[in-house]
Protein backbone atom coordinates (compact mmCIF):
# COMPACT_ATOMS: atom_id res chain seq x y z
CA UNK A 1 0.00 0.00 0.00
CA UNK A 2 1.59 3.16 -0.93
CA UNK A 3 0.93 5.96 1.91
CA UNK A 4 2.10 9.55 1.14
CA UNK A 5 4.67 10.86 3.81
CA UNK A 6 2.89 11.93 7.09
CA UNK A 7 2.52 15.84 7.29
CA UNK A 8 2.85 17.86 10.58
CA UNK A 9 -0.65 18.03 11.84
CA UNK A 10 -1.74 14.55 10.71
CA UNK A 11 -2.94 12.40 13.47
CA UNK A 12 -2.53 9.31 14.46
CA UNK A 13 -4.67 6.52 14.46
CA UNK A 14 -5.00 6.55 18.35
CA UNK A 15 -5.20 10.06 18.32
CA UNK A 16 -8.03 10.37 15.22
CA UNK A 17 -10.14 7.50 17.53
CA UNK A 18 -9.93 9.80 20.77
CA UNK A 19 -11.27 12.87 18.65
CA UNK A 20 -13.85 10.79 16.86
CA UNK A 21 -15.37 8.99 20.56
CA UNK A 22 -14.99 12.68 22.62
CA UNK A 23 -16.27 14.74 20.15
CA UNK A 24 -19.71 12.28 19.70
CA UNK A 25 -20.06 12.20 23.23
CA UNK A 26 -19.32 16.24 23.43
CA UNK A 27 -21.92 16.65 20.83
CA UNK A 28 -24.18 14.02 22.84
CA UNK A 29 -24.23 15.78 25.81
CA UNK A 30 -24.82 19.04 24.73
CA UNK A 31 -28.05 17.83 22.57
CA UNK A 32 -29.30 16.69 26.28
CA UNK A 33 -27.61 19.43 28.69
CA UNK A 34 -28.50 23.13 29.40
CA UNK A 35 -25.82 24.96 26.87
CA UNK A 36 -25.99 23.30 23.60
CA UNK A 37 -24.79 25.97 21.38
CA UNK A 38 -21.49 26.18 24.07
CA UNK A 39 -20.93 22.63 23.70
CA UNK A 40 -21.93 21.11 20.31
CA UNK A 41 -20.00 23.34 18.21
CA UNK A 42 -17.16 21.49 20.48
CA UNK A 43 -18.24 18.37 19.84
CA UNK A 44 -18.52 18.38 16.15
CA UNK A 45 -14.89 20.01 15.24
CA UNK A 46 -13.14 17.76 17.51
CA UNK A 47 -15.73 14.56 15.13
CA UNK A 48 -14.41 16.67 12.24
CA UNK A 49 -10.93 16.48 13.34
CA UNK A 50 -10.94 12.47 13.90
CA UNK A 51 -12.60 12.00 11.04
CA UNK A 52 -10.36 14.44 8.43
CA UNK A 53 -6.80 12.83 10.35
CA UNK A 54 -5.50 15.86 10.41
CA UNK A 55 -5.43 18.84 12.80
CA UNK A 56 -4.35 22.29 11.71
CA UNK A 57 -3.78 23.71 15.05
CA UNK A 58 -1.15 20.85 15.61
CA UNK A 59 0.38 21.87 11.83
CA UNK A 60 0.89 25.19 13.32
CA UNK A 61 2.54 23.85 16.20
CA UNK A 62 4.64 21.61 14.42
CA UNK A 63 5.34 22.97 11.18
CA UNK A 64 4.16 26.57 11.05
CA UNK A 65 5.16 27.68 7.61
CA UNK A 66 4.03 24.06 6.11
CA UNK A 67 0.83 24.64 7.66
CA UNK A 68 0.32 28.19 6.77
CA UNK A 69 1.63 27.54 3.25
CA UNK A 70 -1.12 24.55 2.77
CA UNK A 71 -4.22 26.90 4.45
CA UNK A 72 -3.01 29.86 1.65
CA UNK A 73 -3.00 26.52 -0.89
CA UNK A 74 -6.96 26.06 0.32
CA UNK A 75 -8.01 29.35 0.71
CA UNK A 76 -6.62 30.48 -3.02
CA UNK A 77 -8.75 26.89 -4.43
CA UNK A 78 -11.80 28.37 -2.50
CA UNK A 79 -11.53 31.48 -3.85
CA UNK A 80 -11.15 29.73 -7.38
CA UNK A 81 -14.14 27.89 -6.52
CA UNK A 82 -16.27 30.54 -5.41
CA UNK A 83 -15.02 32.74 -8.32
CA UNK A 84 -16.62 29.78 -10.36
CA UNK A 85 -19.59 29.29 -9.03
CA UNK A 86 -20.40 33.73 -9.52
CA UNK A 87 -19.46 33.54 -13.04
CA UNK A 88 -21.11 31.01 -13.79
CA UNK A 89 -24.43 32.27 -11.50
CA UNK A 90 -23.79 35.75 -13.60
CA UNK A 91 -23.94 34.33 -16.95
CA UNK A 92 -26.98 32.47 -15.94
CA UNK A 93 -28.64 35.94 -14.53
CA UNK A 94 -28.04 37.22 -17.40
CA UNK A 95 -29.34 34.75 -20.41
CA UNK A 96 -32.73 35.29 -18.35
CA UNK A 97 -31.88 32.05 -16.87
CA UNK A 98 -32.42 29.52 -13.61
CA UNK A 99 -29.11 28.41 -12.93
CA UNK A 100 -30.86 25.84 -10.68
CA UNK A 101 -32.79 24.45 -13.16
CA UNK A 102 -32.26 21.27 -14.68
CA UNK A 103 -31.12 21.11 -18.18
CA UNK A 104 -32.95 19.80 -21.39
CA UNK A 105 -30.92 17.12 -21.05
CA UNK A 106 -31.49 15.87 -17.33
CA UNK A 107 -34.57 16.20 -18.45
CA UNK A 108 -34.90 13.64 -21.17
CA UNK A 109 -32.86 11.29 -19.34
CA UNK A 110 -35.54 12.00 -16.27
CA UNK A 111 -38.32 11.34 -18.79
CA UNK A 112 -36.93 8.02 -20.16
């Protein structure tokens, strides 16, 4: 099985397991206690966290400029992405279009 090399942040299996089993119960208890929007936020990053295998706030730690140079990497995709996604909205908006709308094509295969 080829694995790619492990990068500061990434978590071990031990570690991903703990996240994963604390943040469900975190997120358990605060559907049942008296401060669920304190609490289940909690809960669900530290899920997140076991579940991605990698934790950016132990990147930083470890490898600051790796880390910061990999968020930059995301954010300028994301940006790409959303950049996307508006022109595309835009040229909808303006051929009078729903850019939610299915096209003649789903359509057909729908129909068939």
């Amino acid at each position: 099985m080829n694995r790619e090399p492990p990068i500061a942040g990434d978590l071990a299996d031990w570690e991903r397991s703990l996240s994963l089993g604390a943040g469900l119960a975190v997120a358990g208890l605060a559907l049942r206690g008296t401060r669920p929007l304190a609490l289940a936020p909690l809960g669900l990053l530290l899920a997140w966290r076991g579940l991605r295998g990698h934790c950016r706030l132990k990147g930083l730690v470890l490898e600051p400029g790796d880390e910061l140079q990999r968020l930059a990497a995301d954010l300028r995709g994301l940006a790409a992405r959303l950049e996307h996604c508006s022109h595309t909205l835009a040229q909808a908006g303006n051929a009078g279009e729903d850019p939610l709308a299915p096209t003649d094509e789903q359509l057909k295969r729908f129909d068939d």
